[in-house]
N, C-alpha and C. Protein backbone atom coordinates (compact mmCIF):
# COMPACT_ATOMS: atom_id res chain seq x y z
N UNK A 1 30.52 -14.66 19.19
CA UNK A 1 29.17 -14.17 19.12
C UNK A 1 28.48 -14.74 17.88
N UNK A 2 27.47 -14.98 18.22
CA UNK A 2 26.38 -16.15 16.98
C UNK A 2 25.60 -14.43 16.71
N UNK A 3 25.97 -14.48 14.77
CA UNK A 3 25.17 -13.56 14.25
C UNK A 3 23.86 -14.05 13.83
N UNK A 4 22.86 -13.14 14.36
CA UNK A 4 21.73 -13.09 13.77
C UNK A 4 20.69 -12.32 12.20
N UNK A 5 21.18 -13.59 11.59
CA UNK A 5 20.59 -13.34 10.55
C UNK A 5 19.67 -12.32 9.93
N UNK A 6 18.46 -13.27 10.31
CA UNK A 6 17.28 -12.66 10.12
C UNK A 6 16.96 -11.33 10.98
N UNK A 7 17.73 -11.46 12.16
CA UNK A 7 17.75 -9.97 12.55
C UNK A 7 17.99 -8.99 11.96
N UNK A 8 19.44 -9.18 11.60
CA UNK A 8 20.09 -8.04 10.51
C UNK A 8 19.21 -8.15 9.40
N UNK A 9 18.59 -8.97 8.85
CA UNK A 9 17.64 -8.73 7.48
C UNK A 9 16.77 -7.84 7.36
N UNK A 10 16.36 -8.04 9.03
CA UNK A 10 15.04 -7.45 9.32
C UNK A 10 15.24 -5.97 9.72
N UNK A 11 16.14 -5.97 10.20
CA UNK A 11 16.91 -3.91 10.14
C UNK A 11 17.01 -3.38 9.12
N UNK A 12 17.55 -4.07 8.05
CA UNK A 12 18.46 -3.66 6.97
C UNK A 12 16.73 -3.09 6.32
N UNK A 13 15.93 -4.12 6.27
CA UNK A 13 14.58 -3.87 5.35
C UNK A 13 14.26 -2.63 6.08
N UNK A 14 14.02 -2.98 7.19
CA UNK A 14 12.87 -1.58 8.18
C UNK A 14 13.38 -0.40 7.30
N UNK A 15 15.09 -0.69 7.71
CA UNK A 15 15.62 1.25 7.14
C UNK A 15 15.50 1.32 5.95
N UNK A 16 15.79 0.09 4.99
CA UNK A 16 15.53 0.53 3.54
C UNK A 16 14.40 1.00 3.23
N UNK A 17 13.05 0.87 3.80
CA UNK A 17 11.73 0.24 3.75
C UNK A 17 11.32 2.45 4.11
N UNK A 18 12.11 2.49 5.30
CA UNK A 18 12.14 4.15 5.54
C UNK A 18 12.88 5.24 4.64
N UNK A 19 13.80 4.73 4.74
CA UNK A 19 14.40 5.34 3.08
C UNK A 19 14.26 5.58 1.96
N UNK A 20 13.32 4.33 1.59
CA UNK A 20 12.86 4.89 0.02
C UNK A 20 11.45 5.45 0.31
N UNK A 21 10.44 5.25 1.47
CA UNK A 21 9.68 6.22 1.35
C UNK A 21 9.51 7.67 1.28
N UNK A 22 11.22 7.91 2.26
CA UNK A 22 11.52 9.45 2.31
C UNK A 22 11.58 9.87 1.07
N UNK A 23 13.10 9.04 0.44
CA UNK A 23 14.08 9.59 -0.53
C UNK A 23 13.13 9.43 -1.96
N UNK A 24 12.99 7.89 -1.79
CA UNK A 24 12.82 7.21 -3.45
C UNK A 24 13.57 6.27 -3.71
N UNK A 25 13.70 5.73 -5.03
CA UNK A 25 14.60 4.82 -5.05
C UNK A 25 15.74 5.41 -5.86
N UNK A 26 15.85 6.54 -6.52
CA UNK A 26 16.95 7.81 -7.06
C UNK A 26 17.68 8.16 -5.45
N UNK A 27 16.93 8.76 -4.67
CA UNK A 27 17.81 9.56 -3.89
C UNK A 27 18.29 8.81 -2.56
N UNK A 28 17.30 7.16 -2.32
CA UNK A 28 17.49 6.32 -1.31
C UNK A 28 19.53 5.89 -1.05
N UNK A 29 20.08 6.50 -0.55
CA UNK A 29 21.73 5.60 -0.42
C UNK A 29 21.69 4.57 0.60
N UNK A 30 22.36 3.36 -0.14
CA UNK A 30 22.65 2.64 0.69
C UNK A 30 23.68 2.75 2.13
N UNK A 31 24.41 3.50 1.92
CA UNK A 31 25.07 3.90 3.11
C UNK A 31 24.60 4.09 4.34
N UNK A 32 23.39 5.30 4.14
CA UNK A 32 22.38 5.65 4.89
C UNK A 32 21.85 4.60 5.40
N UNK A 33 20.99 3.70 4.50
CA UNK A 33 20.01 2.95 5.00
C UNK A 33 20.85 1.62 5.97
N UNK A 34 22.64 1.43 5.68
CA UNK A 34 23.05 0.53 6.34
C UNK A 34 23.32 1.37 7.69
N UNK A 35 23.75 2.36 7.75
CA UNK A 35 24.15 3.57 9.09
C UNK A 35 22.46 3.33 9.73
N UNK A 36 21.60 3.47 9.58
CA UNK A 36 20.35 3.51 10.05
C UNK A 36 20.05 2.10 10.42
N UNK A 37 20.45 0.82 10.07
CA UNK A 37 20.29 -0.22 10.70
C UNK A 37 21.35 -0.56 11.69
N UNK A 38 22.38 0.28 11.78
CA UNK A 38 23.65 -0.31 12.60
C UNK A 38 24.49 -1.56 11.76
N UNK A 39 24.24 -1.85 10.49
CA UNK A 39 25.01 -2.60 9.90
C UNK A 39 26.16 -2.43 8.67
N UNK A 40 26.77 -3.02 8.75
CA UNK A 40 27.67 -2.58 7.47
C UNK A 40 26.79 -3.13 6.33
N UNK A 41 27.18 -2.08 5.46
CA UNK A 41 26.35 -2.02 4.10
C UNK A 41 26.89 -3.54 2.94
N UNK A 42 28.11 -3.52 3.46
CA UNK A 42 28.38 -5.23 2.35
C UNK A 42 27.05 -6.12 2.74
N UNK A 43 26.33 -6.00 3.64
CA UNK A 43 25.02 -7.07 4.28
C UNK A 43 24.28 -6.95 3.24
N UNK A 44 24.00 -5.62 3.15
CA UNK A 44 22.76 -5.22 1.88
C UNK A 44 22.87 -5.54 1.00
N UNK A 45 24.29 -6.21 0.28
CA UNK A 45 24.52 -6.44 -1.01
C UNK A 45 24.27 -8.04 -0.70
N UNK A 46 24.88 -8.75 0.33
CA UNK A 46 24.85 -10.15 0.43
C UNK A 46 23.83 -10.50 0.30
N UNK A 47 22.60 -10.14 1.73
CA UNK A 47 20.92 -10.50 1.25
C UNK A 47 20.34 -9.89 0.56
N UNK A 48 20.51 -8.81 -0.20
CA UNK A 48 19.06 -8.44 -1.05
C UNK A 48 19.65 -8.16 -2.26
N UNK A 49 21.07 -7.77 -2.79
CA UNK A 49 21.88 -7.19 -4.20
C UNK A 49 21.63 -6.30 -4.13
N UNK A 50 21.69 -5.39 -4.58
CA UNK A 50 21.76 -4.12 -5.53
C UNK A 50 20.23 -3.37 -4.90
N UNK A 51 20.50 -1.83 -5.03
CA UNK A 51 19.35 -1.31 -4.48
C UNK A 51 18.31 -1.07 -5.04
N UNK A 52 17.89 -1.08 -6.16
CA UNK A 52 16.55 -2.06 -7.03
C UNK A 52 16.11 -2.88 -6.61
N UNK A 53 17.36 -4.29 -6.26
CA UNK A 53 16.61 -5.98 -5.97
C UNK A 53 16.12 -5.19 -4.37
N UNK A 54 16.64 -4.44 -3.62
CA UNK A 54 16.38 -4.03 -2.19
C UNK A 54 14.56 -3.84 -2.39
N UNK A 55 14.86 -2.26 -2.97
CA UNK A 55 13.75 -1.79 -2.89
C UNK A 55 12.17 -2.91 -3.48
N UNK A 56 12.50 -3.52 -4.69
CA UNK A 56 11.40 -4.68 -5.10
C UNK A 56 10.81 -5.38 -3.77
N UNK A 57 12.00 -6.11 -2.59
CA UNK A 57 11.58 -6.42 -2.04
C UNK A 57 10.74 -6.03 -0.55
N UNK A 58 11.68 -4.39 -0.60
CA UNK A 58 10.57 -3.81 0.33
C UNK A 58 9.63 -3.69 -0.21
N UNK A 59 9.09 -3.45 -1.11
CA UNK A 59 7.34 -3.05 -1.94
C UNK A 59 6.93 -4.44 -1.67
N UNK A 60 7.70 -6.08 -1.86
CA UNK A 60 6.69 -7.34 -1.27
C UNK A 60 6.89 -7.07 -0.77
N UNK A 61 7.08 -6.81 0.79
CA UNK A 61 7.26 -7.23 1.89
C UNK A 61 6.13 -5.97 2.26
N UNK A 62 6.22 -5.31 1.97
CA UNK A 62 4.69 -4.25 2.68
C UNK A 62 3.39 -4.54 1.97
N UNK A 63 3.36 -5.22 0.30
CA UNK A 63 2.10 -6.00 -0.01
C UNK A 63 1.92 -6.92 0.79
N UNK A 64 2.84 -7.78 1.16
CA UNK A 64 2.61 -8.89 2.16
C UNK A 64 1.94 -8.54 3.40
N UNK A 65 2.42 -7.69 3.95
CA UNK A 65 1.85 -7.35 5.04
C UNK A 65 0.65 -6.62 5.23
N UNK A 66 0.05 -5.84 3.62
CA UNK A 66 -0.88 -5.01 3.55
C UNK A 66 -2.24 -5.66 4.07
N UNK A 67 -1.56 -7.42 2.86
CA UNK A 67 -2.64 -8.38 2.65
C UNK A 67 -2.99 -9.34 3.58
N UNK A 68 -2.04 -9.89 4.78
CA UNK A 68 -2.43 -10.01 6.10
C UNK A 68 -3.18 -9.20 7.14
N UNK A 69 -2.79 -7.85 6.64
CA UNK A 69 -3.75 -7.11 7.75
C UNK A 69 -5.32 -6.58 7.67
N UNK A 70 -5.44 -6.34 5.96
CA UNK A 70 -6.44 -6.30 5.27
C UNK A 70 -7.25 -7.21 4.38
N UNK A 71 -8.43 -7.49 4.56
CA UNK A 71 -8.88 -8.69 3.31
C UNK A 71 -10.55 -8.65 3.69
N UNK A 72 -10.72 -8.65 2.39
CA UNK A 72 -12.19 -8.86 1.99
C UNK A 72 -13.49 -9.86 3.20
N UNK A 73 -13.98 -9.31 4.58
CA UNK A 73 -14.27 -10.66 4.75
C UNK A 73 -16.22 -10.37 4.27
N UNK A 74 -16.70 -11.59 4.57
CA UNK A 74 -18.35 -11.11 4.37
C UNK A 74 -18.64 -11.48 3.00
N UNK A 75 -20.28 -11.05 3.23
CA UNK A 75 -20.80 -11.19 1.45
C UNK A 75 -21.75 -9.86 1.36
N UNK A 76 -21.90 -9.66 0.18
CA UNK A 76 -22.72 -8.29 0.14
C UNK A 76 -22.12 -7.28 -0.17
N UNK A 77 -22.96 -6.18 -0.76
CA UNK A 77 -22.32 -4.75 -0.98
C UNK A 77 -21.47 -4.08 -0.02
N UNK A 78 -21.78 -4.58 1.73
CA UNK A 78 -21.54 -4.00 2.95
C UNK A 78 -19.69 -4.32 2.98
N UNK A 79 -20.02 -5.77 2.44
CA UNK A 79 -18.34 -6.18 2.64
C UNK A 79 -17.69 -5.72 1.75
N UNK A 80 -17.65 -4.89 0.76
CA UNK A 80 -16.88 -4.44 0.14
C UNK A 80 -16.65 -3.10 0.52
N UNK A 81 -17.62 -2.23 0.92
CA UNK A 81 -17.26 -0.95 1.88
C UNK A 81 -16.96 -1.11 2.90
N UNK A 82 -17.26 -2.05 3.50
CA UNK A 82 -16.38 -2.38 4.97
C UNK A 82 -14.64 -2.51 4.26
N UNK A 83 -14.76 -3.61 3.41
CA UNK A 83 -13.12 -3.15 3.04
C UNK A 83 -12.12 -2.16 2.50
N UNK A 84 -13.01 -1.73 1.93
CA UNK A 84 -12.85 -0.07 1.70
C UNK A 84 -12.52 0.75 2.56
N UNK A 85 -12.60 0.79 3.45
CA UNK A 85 -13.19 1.40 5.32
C UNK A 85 -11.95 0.81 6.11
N UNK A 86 -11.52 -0.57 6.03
CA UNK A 86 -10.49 -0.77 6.53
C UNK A 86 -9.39 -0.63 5.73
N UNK A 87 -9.20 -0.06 4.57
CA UNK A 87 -8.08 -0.34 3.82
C UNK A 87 -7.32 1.10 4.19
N UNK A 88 -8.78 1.87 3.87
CA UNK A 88 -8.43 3.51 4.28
C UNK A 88 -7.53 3.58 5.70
N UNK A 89 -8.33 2.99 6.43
CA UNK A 89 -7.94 2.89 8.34
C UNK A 89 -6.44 2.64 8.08
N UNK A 90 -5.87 1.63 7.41
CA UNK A 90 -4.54 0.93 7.20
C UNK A 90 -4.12 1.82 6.64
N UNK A 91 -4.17 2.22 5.49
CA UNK A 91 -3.02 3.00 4.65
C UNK A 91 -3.00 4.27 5.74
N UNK A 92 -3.74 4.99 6.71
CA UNK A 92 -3.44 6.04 7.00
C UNK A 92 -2.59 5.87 8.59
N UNK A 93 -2.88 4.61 8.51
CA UNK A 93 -1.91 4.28 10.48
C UNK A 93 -0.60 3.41 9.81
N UNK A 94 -0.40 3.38 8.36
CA UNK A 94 0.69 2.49 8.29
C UNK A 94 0.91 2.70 6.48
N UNK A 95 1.65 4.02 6.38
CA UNK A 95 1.10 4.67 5.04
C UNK A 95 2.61 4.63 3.88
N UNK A 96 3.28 3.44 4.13
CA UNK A 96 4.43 3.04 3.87
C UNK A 96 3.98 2.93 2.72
N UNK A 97 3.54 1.74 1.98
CA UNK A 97 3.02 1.08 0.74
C UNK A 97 2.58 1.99 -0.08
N UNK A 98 1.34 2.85 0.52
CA UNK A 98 1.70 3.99 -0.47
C UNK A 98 2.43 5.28 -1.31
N UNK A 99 3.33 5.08 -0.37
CA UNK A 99 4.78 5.76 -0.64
C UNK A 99 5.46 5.40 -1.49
N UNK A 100 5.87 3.75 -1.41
CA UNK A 100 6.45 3.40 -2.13
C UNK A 100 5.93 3.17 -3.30
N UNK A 101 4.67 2.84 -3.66
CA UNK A 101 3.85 2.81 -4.79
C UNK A 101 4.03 4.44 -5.51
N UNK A 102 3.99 5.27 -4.79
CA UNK A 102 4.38 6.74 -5.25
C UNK A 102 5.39 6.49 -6.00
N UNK A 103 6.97 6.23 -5.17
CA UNK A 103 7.60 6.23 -5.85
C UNK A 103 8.10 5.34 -7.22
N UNK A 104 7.74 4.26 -6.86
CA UNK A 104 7.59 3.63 -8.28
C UNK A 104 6.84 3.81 -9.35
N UNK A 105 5.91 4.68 -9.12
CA UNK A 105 5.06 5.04 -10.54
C UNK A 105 6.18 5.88 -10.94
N UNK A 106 6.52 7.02 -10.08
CA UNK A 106 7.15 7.96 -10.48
C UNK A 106 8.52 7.56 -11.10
N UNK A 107 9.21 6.82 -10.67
CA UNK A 107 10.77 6.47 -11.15
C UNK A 107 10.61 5.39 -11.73
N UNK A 108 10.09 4.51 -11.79
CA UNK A 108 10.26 3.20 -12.48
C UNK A 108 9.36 2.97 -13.80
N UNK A 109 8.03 3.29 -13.34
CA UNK A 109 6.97 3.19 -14.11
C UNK A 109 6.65 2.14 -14.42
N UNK A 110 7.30 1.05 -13.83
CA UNK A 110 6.36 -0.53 -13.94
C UNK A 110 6.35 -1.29 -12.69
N UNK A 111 6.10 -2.49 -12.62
CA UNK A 111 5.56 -2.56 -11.05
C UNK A 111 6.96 -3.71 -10.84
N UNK A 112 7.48 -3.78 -9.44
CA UNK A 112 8.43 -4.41 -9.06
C UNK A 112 7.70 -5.81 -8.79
N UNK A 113 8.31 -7.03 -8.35
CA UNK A 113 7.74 -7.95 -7.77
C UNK A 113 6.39 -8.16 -8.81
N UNK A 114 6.38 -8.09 -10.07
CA UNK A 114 5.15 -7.81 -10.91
C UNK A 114 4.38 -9.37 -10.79
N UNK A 115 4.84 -10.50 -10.78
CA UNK A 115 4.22 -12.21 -10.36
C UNK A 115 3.50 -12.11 -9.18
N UNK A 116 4.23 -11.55 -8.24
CA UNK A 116 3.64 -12.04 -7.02
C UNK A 116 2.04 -10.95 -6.66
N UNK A 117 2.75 -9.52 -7.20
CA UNK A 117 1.40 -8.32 -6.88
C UNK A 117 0.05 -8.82 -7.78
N UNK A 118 0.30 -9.29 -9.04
CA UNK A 118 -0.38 -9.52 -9.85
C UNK A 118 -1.16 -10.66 -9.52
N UNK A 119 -1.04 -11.34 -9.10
CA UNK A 119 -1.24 -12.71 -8.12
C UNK A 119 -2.41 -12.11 -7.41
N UNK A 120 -1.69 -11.25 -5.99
CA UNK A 120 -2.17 -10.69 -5.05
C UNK A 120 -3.68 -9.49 -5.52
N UNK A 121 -3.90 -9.54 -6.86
CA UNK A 121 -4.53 -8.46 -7.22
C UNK A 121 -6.00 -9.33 -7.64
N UNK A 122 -5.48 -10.66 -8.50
CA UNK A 122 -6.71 -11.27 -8.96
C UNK A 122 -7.12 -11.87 -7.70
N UNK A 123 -6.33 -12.27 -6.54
CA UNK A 123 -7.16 -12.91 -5.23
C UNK A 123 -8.24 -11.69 -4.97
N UNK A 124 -8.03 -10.50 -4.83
CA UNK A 124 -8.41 -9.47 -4.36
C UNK A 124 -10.20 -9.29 -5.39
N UNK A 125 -9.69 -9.23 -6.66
CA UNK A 125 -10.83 -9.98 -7.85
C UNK A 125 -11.90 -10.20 -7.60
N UNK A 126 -11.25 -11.71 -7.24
CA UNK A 126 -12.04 -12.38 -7.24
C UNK A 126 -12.72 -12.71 -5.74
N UNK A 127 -12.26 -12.18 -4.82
CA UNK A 127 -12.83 -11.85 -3.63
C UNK A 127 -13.95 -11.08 -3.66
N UNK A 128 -13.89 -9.62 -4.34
CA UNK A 128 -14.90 -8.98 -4.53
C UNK A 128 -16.32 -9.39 -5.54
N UNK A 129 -15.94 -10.73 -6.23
CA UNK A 129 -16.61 -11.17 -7.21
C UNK A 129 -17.63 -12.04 -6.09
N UNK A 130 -16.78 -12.68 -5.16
CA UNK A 130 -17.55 -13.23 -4.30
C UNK A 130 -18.18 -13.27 -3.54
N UNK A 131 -17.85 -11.51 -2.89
CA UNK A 131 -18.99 -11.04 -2.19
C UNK A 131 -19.91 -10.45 -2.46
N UNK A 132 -19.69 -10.41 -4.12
CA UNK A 132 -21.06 -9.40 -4.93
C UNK A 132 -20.65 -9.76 -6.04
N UNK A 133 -21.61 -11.33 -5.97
CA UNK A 133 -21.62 -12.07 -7.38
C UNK A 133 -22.05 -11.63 -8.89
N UNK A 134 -23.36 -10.54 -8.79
CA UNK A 134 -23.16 -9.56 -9.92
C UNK A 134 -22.29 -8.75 -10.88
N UNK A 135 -21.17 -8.54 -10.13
CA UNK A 135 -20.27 -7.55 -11.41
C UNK A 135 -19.73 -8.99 -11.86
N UNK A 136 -19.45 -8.14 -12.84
CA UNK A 136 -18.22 -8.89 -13.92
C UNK A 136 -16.93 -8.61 -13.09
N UNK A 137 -16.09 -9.51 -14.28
CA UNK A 137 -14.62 -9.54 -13.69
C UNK A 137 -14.28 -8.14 -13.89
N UNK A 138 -14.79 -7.30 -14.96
CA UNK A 138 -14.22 -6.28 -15.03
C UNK A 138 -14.52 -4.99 -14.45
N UNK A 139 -15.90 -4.93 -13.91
CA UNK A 139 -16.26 -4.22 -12.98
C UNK A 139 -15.93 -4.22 -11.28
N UNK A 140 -15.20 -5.35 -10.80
CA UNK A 140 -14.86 -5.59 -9.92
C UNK A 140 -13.19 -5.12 -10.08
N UNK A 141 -12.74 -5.17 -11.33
CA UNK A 141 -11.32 -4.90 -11.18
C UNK A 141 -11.19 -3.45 -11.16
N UNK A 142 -11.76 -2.85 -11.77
CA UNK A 142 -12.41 -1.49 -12.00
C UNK A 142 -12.99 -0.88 -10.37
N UNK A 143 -13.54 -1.54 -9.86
CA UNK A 143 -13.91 -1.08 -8.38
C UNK A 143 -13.09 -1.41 -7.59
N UNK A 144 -11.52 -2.55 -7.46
CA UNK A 144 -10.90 -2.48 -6.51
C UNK A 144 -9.82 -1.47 -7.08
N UNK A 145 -9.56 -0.97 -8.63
CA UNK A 145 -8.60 -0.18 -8.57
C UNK A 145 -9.26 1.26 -8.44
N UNK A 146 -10.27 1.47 -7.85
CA UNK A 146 -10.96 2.98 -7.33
C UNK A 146 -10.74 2.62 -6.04
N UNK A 147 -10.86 1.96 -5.66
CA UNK A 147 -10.78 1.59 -4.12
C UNK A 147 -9.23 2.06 -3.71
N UNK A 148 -8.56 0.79 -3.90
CA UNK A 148 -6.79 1.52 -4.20
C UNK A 148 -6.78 2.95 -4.24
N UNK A 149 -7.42 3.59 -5.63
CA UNK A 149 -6.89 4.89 -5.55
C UNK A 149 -7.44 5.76 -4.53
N UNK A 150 -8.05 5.86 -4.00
CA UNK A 150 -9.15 6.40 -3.25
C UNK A 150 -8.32 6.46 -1.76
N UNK A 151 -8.02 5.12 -1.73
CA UNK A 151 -7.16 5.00 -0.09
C UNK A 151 -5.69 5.61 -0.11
N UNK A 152 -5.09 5.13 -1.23
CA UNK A 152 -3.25 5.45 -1.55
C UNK A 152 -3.25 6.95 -2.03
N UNK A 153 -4.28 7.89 -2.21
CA UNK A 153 -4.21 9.19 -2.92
C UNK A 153 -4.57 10.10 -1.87
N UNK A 154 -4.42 9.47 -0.41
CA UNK A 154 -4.90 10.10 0.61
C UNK A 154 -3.33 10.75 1.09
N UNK A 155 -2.59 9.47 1.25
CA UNK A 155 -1.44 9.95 1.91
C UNK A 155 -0.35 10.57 0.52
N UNK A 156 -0.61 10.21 -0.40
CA UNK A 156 0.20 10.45 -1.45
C UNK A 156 0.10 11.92 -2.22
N UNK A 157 -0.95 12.63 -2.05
CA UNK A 157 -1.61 13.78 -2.68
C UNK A 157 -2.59 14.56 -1.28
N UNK A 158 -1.50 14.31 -0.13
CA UNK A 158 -2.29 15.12 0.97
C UNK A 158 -2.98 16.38 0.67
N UNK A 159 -1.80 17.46 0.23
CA UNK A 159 -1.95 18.58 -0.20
C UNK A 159 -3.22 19.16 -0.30
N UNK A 160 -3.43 18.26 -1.73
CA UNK A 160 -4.52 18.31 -2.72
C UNK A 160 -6.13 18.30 -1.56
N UNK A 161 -6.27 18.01 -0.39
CA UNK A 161 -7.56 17.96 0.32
C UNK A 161 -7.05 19.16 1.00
N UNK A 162 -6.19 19.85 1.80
CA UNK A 162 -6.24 20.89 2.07
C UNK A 162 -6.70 22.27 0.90
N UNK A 163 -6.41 22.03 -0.15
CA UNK A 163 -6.98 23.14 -1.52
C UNK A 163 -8.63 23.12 -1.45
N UNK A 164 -8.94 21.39 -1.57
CA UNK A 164 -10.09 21.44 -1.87
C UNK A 164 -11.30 21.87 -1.12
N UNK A 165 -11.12 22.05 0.22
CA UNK A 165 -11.33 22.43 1.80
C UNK A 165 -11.25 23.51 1.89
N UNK A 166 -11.86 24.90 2.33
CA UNK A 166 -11.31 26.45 2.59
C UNK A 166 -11.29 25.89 3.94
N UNK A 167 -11.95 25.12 4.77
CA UNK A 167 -11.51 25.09 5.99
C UNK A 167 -11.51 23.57 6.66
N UNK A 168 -10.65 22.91 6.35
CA UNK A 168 -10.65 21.06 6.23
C UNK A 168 -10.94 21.16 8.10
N UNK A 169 -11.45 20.10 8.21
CA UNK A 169 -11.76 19.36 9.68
C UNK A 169 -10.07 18.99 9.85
N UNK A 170 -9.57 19.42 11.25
CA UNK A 170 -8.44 18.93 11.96
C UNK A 170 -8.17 17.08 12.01
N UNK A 171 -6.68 17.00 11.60
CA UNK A 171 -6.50 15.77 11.87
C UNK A 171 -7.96 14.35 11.52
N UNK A 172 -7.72 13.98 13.04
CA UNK A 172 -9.08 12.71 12.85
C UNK A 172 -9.77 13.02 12.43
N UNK A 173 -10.58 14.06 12.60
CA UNK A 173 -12.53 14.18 12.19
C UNK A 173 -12.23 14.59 10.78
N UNK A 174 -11.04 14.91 10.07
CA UNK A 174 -11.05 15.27 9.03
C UNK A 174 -10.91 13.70 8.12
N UNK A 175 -9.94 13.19 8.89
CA UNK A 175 -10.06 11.43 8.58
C UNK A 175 -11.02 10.66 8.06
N UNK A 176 -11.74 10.65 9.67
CA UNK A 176 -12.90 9.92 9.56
C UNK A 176 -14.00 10.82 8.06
N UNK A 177 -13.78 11.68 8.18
CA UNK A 177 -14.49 12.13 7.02
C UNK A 177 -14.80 11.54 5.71
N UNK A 178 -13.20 11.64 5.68
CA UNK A 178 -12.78 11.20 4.00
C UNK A 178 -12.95 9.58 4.32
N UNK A 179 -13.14 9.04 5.15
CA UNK A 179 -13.07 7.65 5.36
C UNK A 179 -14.57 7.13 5.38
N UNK A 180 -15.96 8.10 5.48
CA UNK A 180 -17.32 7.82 5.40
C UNK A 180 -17.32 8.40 4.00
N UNK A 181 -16.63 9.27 3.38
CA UNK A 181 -16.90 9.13 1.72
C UNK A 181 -16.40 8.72 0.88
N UNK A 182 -15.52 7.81 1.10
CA UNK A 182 -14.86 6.73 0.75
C UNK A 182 -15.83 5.83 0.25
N UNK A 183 -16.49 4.94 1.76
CA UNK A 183 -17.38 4.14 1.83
C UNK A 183 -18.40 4.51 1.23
N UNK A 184 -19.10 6.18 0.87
CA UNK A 184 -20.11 6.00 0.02
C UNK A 184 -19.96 5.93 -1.12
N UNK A 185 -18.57 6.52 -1.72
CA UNK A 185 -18.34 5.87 -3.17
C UNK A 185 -18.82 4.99 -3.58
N UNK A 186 -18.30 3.66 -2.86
CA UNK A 186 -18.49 2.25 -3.11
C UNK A 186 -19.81 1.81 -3.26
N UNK A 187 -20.21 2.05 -2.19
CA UNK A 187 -21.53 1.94 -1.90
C UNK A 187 -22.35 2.33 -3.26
N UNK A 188 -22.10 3.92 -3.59
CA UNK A 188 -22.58 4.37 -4.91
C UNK A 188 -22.49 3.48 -6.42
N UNK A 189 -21.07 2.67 -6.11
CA UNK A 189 -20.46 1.90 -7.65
C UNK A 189 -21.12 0.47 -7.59
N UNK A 190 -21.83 0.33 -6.09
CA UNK A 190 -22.37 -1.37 -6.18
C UNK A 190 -24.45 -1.35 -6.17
N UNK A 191 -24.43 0.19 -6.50
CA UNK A 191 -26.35 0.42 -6.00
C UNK A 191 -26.63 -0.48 -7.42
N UNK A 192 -27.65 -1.33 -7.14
CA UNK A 192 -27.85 -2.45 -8.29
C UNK A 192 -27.53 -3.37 -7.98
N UNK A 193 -26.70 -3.59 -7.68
CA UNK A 193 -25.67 -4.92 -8.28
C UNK A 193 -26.11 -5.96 -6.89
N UNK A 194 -26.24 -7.01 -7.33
CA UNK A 194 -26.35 -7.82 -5.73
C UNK A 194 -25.90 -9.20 -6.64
């Protein structure tokens, strides 16, 4: 039987990828996460090392994918709340990344994969620079990390909107809610600026 590689890579990540969103990267076991792919756990050590080098690369591998599914398109104030609008849509149908971003603030306190995110952050920049040539670099970095927080503090600090709510809108309409005041944030941080 011809083993498949990248198959098994691609299990081994999914479950790790589910695991540390549950657990963390403290309570994530590799045992688990190899029992949950159907593989023996020596795999996990062969392709990825140690469950640190694991977890780093699940956090790229869901930036990677954040940033294929999401991206700045357009020019104007509109395209930046439109991305705003889709980022929200994403983190809440696919709310992995912010999990794991949870847990790495919380346990690690510095960022894994720190070259490549950092990379991924000034494209993001300078994207917004380009669709609303007015701000500065630093007002744009400043508005995509409100943006970030705004979308990742949804699934990460659910709780916290049921308190603020005596009687929150069910599910979607409660969604879509927070997802039209999202967009007027933005909207609010770019009035001026063109």
């Amino acid at each position: 039987m011809v083993w498949n590689i990248e198959r098994t890579k691609r299990l081994l990540l999914d479950a790790a990828v589910a695991e540390f969103c549950e657990r963390g990267l403290a309570g994530a076991r590799i045992d688990r996460i190899a029992a949950n792919a159907g593989v023996n756990k020596e795999r996990i050590y062969q392709y990825f090392g140690k469950k640190d080098q694991l977890f780093a690369i699940a956090v790229s591998r869901e930036v990677a994918e954040l940033t294929d599914a999401v991206h700045l398109e357009g020019e104007g104030p509109q395209a930046v709340i439109d991305y705003a609008e889709r980022l929200f849509d994403h983190t809440c149908k696919t709310p992995t990344l912010a999990r794991l971003l949870l847990w790495e603030g919380l346990e690690l306190g510095n960022p894994v994969a720190e070259p490549e995110r950092r990379a991924s952050m000034r494209v993001k920049i300078a994207d917004i620079r380009r669709a609303v040539p007015g701000l500065t670099e630093d007002l744009a970095r400043e508005l995509l990390l409100t943006i970030l927080s705004l979308c990742y503090s949804w699934q990460a600090l659910s709780t916290i909107d049921g308190l603020a709510k005596d009687n929150p809108a069910p599910g979607g309409s409660r969604q879509r809610q927070r997802r039209a005041a999202i967009g007027r944030f933005v909207a609010g941080a770019l009035v001026g600026v063109s």
